[in-house]
Protein backbone atom coordinates (compact mmCIF):
# COMPACT_ATOMS: atom_id res chain seq x y z
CA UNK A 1 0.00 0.00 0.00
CA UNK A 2 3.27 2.41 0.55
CA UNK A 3 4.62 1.73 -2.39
CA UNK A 4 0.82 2.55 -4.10
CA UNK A 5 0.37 5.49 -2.21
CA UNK A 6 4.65 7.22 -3.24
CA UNK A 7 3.28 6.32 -6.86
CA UNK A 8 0.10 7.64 -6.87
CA UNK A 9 1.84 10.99 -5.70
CA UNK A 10 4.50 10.58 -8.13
CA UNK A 11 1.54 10.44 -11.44
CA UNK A 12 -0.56 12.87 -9.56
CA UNK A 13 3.00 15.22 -9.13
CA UNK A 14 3.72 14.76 -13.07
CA UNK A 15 -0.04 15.28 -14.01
CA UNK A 16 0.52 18.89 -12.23
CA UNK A 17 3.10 19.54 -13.97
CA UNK A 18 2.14 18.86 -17.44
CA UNK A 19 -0.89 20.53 -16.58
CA UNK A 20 1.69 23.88 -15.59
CA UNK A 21 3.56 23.61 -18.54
CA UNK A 22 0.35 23.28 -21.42
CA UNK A 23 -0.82 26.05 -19.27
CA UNK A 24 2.35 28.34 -19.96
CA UNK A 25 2.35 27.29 -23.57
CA UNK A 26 -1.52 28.48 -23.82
CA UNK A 27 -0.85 31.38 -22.58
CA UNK A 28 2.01 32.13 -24.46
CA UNK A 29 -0.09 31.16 -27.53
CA UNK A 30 -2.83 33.00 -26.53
CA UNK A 31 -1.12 36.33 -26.02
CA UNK A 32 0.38 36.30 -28.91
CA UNK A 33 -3.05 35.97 -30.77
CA UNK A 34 -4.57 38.72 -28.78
CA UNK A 35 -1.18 40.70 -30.20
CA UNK A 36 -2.14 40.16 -33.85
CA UNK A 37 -5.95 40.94 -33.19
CA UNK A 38 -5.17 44.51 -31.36
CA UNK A 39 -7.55 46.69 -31.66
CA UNK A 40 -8.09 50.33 -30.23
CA UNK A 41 -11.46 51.40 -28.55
CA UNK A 42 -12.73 54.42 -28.20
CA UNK A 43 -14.40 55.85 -24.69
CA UNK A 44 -17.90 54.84 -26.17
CA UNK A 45 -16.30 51.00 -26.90
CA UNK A 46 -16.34 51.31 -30.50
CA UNK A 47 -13.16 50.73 -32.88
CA UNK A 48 -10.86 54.18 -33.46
CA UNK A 49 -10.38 53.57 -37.71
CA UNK A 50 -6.80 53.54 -38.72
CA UNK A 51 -5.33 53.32 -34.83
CA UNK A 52 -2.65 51.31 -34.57
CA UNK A 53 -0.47 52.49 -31.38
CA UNK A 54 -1.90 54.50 -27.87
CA UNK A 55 0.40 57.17 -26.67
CA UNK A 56 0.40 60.32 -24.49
CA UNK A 57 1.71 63.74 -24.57
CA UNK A 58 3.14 65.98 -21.53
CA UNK A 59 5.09 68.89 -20.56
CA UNK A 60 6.39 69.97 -17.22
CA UNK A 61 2.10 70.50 -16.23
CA UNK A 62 2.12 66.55 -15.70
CA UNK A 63 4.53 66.76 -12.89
CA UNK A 64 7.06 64.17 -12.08
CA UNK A 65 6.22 61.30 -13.75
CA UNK A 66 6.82 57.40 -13.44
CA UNK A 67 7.94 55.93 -16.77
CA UNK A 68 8.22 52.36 -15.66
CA UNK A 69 4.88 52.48 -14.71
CA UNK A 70 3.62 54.43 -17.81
CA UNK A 71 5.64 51.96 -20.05
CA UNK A 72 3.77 48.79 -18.06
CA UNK A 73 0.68 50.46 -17.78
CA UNK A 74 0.82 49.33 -22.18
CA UNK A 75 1.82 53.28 -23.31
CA UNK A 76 3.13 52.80 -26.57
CA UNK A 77 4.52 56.49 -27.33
CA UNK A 78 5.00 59.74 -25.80
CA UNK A 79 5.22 63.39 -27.17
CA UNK A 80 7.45 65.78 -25.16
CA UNK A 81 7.22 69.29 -25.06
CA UNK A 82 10.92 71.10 -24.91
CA UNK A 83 9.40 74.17 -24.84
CA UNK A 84 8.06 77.31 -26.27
CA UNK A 85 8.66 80.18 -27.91
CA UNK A 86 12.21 81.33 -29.57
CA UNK A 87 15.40 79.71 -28.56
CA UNK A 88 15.86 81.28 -25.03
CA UNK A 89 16.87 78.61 -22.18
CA UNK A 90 14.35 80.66 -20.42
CA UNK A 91 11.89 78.79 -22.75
CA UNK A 92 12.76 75.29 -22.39
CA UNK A 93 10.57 72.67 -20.57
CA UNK A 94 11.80 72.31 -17.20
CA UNK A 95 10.79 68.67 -17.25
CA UNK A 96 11.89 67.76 -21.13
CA UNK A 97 15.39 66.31 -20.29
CA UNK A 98 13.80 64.32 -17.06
CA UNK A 99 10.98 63.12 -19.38
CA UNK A 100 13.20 62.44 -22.64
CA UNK A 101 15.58 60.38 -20.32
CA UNK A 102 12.96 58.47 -18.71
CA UNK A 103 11.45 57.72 -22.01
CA UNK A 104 14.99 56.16 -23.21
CA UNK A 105 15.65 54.39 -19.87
CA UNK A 106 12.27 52.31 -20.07
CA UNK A 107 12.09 51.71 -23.65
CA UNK A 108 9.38 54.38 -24.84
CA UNK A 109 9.79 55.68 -28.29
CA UNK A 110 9.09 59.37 -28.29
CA UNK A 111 8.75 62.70 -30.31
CA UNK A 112 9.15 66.24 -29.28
CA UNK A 113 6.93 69.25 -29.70
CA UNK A 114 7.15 72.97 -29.38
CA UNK A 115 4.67 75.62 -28.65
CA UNK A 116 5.18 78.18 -30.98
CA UNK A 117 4.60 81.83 -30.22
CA UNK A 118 6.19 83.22 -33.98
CA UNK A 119 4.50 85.13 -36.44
CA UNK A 120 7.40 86.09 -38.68
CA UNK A 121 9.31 83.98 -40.65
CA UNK A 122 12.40 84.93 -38.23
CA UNK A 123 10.69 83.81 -35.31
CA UNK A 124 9.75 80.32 -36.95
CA UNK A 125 13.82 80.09 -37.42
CA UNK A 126 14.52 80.52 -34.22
CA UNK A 127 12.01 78.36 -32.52
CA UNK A 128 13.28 75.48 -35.05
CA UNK A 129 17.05 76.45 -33.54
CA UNK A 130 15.00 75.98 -30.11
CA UNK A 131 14.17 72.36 -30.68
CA UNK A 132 17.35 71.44 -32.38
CA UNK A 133 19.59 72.89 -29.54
CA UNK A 134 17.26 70.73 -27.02
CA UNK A 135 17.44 67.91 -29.33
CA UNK A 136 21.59 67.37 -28.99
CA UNK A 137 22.23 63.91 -27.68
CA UNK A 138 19.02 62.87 -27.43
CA UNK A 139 17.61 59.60 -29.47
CA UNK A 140 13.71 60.66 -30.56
CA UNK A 141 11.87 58.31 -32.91
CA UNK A 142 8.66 60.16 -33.57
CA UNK A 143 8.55 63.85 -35.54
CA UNK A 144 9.77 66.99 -33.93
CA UNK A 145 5.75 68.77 -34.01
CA UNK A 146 5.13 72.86 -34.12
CA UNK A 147 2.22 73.37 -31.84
CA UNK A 148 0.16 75.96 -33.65
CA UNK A 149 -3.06 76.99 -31.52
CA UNK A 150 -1.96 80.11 -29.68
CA UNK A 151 -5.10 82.57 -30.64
CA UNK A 152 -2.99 85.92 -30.46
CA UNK A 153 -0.66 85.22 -33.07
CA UNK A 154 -3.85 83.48 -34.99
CA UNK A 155 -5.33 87.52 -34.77
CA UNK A 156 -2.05 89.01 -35.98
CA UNK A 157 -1.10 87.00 -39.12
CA UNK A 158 -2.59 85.85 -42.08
CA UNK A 159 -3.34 82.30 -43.59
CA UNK A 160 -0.09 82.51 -45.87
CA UNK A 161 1.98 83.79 -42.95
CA UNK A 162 1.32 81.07 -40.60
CA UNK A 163 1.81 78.86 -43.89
CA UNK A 164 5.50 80.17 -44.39
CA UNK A 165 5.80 79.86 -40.51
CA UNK A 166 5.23 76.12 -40.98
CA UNK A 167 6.97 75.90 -43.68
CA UNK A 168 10.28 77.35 -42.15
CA UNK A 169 10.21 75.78 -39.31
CA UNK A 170 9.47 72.27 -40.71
CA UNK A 171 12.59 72.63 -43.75
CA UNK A 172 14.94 73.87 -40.84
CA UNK A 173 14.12 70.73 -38.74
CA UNK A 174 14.29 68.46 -41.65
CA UNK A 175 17.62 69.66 -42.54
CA UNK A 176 19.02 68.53 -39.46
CA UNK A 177 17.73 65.27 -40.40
CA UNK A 178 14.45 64.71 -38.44
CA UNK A 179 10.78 65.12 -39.51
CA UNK A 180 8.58 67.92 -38.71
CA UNK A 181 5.17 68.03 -38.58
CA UNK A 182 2.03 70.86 -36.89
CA UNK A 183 0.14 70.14 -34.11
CA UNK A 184 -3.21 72.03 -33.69
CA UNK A 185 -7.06 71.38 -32.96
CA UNK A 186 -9.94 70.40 -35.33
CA UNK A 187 -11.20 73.71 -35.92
CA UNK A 188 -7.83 75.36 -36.23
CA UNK A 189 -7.04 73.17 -39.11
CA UNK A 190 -10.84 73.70 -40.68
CA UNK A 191 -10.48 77.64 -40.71
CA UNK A 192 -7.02 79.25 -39.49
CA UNK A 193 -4.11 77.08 -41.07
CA UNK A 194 -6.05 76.22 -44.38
CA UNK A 195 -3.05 76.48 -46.71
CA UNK A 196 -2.51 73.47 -49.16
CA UNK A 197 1.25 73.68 -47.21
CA UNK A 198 -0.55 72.24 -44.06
CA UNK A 199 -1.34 68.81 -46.30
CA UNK A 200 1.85 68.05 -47.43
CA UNK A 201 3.48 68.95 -43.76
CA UNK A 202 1.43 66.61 -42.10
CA UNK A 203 -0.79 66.95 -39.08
CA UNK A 204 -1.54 66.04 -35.90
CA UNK A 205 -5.19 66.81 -34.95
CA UNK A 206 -6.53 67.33 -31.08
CA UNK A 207 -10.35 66.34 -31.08
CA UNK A 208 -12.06 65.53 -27.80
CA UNK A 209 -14.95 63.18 -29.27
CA UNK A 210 -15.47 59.84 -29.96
CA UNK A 211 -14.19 59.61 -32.79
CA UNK A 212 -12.08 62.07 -34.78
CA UNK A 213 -14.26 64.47 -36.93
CA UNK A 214 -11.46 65.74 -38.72
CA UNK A 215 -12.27 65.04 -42.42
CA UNK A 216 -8.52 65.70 -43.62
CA UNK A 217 -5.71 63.64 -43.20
CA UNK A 218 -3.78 63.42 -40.13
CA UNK A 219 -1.28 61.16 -38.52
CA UNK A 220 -1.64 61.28 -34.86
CA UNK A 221 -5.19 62.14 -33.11
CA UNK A 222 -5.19 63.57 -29.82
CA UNK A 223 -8.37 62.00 -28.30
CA UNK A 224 -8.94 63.58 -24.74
CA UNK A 225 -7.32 65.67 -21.91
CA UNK A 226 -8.77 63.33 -19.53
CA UNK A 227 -6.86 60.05 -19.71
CA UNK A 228 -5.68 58.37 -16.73
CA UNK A 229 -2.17 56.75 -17.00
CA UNK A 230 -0.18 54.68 -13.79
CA UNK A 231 2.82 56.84 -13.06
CA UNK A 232 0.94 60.30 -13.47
CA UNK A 233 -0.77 62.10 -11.12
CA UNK A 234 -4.04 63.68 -12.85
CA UNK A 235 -5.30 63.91 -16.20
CA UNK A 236 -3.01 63.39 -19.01
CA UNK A 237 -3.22 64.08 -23.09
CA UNK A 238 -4.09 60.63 -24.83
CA UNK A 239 -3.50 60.32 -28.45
CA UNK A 240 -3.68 57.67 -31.12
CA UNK A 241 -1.12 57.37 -34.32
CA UNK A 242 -3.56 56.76 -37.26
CA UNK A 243 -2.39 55.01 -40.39
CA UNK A 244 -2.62 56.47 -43.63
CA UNK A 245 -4.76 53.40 -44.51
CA UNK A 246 -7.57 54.84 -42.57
CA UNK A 247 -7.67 57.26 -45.75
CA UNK A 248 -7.93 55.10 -48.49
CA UNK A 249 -10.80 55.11 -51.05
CA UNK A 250 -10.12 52.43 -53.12
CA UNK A 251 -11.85 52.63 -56.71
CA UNK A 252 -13.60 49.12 -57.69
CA UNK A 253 -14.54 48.01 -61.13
CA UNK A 254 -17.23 45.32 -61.85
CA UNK A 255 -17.27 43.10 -65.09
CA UNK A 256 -20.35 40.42 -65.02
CA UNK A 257 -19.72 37.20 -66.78
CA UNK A 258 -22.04 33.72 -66.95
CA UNK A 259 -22.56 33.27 -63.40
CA UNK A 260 -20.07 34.96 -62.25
CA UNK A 261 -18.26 38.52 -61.77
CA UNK A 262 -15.18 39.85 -62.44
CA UNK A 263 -14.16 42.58 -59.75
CA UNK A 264 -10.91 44.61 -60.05
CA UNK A 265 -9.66 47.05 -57.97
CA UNK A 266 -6.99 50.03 -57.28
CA UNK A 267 -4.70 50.15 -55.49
CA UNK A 268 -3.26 46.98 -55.15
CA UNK A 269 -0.28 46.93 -52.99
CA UNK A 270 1.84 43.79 -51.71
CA UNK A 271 0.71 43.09 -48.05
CA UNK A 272 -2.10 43.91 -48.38
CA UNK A 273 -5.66 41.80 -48.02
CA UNK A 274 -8.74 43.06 -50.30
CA UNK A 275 -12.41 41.85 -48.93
CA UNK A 276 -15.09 41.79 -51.56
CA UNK A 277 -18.00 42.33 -50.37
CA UNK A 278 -21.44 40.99 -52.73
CA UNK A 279 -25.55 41.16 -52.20
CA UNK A 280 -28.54 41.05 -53.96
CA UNK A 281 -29.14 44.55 -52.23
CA UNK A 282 -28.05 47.24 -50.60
CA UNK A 283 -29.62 46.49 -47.52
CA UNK A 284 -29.32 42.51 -47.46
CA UNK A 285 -26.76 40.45 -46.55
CA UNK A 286 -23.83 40.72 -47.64
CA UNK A 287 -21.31 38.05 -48.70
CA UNK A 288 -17.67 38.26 -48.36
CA UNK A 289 -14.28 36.76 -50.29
CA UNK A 290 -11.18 37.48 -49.57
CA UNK A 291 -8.02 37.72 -51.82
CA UNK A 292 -4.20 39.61 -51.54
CA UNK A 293 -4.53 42.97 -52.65
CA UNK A 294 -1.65 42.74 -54.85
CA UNK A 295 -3.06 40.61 -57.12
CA UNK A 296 -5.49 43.39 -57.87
CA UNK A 297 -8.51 40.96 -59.43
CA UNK A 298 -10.97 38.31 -58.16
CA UNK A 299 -13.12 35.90 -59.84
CA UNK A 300 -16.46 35.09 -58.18
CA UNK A 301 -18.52 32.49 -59.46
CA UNK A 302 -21.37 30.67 -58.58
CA UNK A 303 -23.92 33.93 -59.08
CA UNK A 304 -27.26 33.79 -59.86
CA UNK A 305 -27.69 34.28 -63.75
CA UNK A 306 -29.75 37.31 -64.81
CA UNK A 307 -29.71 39.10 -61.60
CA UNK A 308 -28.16 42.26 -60.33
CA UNK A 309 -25.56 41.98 -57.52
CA UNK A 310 -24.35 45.03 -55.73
CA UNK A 311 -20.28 44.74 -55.13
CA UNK A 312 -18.04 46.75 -52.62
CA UNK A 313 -14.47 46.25 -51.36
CA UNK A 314 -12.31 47.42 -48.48
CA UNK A 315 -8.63 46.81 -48.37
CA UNK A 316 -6.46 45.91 -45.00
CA UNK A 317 -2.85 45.90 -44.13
CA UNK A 318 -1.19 45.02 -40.67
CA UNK A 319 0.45 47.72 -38.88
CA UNK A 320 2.58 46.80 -36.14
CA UNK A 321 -0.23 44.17 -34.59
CA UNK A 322 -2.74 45.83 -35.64
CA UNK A 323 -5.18 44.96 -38.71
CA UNK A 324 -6.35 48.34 -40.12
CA UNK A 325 -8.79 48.77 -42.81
CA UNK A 326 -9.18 51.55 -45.91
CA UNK A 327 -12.90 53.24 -46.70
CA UNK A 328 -15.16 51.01 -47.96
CA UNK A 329 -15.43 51.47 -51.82
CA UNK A 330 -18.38 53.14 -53.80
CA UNK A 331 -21.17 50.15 -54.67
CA UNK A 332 -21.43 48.94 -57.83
CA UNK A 333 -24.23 47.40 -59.48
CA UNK A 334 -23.76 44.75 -62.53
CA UNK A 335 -26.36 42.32 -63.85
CA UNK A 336 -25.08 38.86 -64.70
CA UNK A 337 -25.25 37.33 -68.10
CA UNK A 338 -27.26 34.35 -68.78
């Protein structure tokens, strides 16, 4: 009976252990599904389009803050201010070297931005000269962004000054070899900087909504003022980077054949993953295939001859971990020949 009872506790001491180790190997497996599948919510639950890392922006208002525990607490980015205004030390963030060195030490990648105060071409100089003095030594990933939202220089200056502003200050930062972007809110974009300059400069858009009601293009949307982070006391800016996916229209062509379709589409890029989308109406249900957008063509057979199907695509790419999807297309209608 000894002897039964050491081996009993020897199976039941092995089952445990298997049971550990297909555990570890589940979860390993599992978290590195959840990884691919990534998705980014906003406060009402619903998916943010085009969002494919969460970050946070702060300046020397945020206080001290705790980058070990912002970095576990799954930030993914961070935009620094270095300051404001033309290059006077005066003007620098007191907190940008303690926040650019925590960001290195834990592993966040980060970009820098600067709130600008000029409203001559001379001042835009010297504000770039600002960020690029502040910028020695340090290792930034992100753009260097010119925060554009203060309202008096908006009331002094015109829609092509603050478009040459830009402009400076974005050629002097690229020259030094780093990219340079604007920073300002919805409606600033919509009716103060207006210039075609702003759309090939780039933007980063603050929006507290939802969703981002910006109908432009923009690379980073700052979402609220009221996000909650571990390692910062208070509210802190939360922002999103958006892909330029998010943007895409992509233009669909329909050929009908016997009982079946020919659907085409631009653009077709490698990496990419085109759904194709077919009903018998707008409002039924709708079927879908999938094929690699490269290839730029799919075949569907099977259809119903004589009767009108109503097509539409959408085309995805992985960012990162993240699956994000273009616009749908426009529906088209095509009868199919008997």
């Amino acid at each position: 009976m000894k002897h039964m009872r050491i081996h009993k506790r020897i199976c039941y001491q092995w089952f445990v252990f298997i049971l550990f180790v297909a555990g570890l190997f589940w979860g390993i497996a599992l978290s590195g599904n959840a990884a691919v599948k990534k998705t980014y919510r906003s406060t009402d639950g619903s998916v943010i389009p085009g969002a494919y890392a969460k970050g946070i922006d702060v300046s020397k208002n945020n206080g001290e803050i705790d980058w070990k525990k912002v970095k576990e607490s799954g930030v993914e980015f961070a935009m620094i201010r270095c300051g404001y205004g033309s290059n006077i030390t005066s003007q620098d963030d007191s907190r940008w070297l303690e926040n650019a060195k925590g960001c290195e030490a834990v592993g966040i990648p980060y970009g820098v931005y600067l709130y600008s105060y000029a409203d001559t071409k001379a001042k835009a100089v010297s504000e770039a000269n600002h960020v690029l003095r502040l910028l020695k030594g340090r290792k930034i990933t992100y753009p260097v962004y010119l925060d554009m939202e203060d309202a008096s220089v908006f009331s002094k200056t015109t829609v092509k000054t603050r478009a040459l502003i830009a402009k400076t200050f974005c050629s002097r930062i690229k020259a030094a070899g780093y990219k340079a972007s604007v920073y300002s809110g919805k409606y600033n974009f919509e009716k103060e900087l207006t210039d075609p300059v702003f759309d090939t400069l780039g933007r980063w858009v603050a929006h507290y909504s939802r969703q981002c009601g910006y109908s432009g293009t923009y690379q980073i949307w700052q979402a609220t003022n009221k996000g909650r982070v571990s390692g910062i006391n208070g509210y802190v800016d939360i922002d999103y980077l958006i892909s330029s996916q998010a943007f895409v229209k992509p233009v669909i062509k329909v050929t009908a054949g016997k009982k079946k379709a020919k659907v085409t589409w631009k653009p077709k890029k490698t990496g990419s993953t085109c759904e194709i989308y077919y009903a018998l109406s707008k409002t039924g249900k709708w079927k879908k295939v999938q094929k690699s957008g490269k290839t730029g063509t799919c075949l569907i057979k099977g259809l119903k001859a004589g009767r009108a199907y109503y097509f539409r695509i959408r085309i995805s790419r992985k960012v990162r971990n993240t699956v994000v999807y273009s616009r749908y297309s426009a529906i088209k209608k095509c009868k199919i020949r008997r």
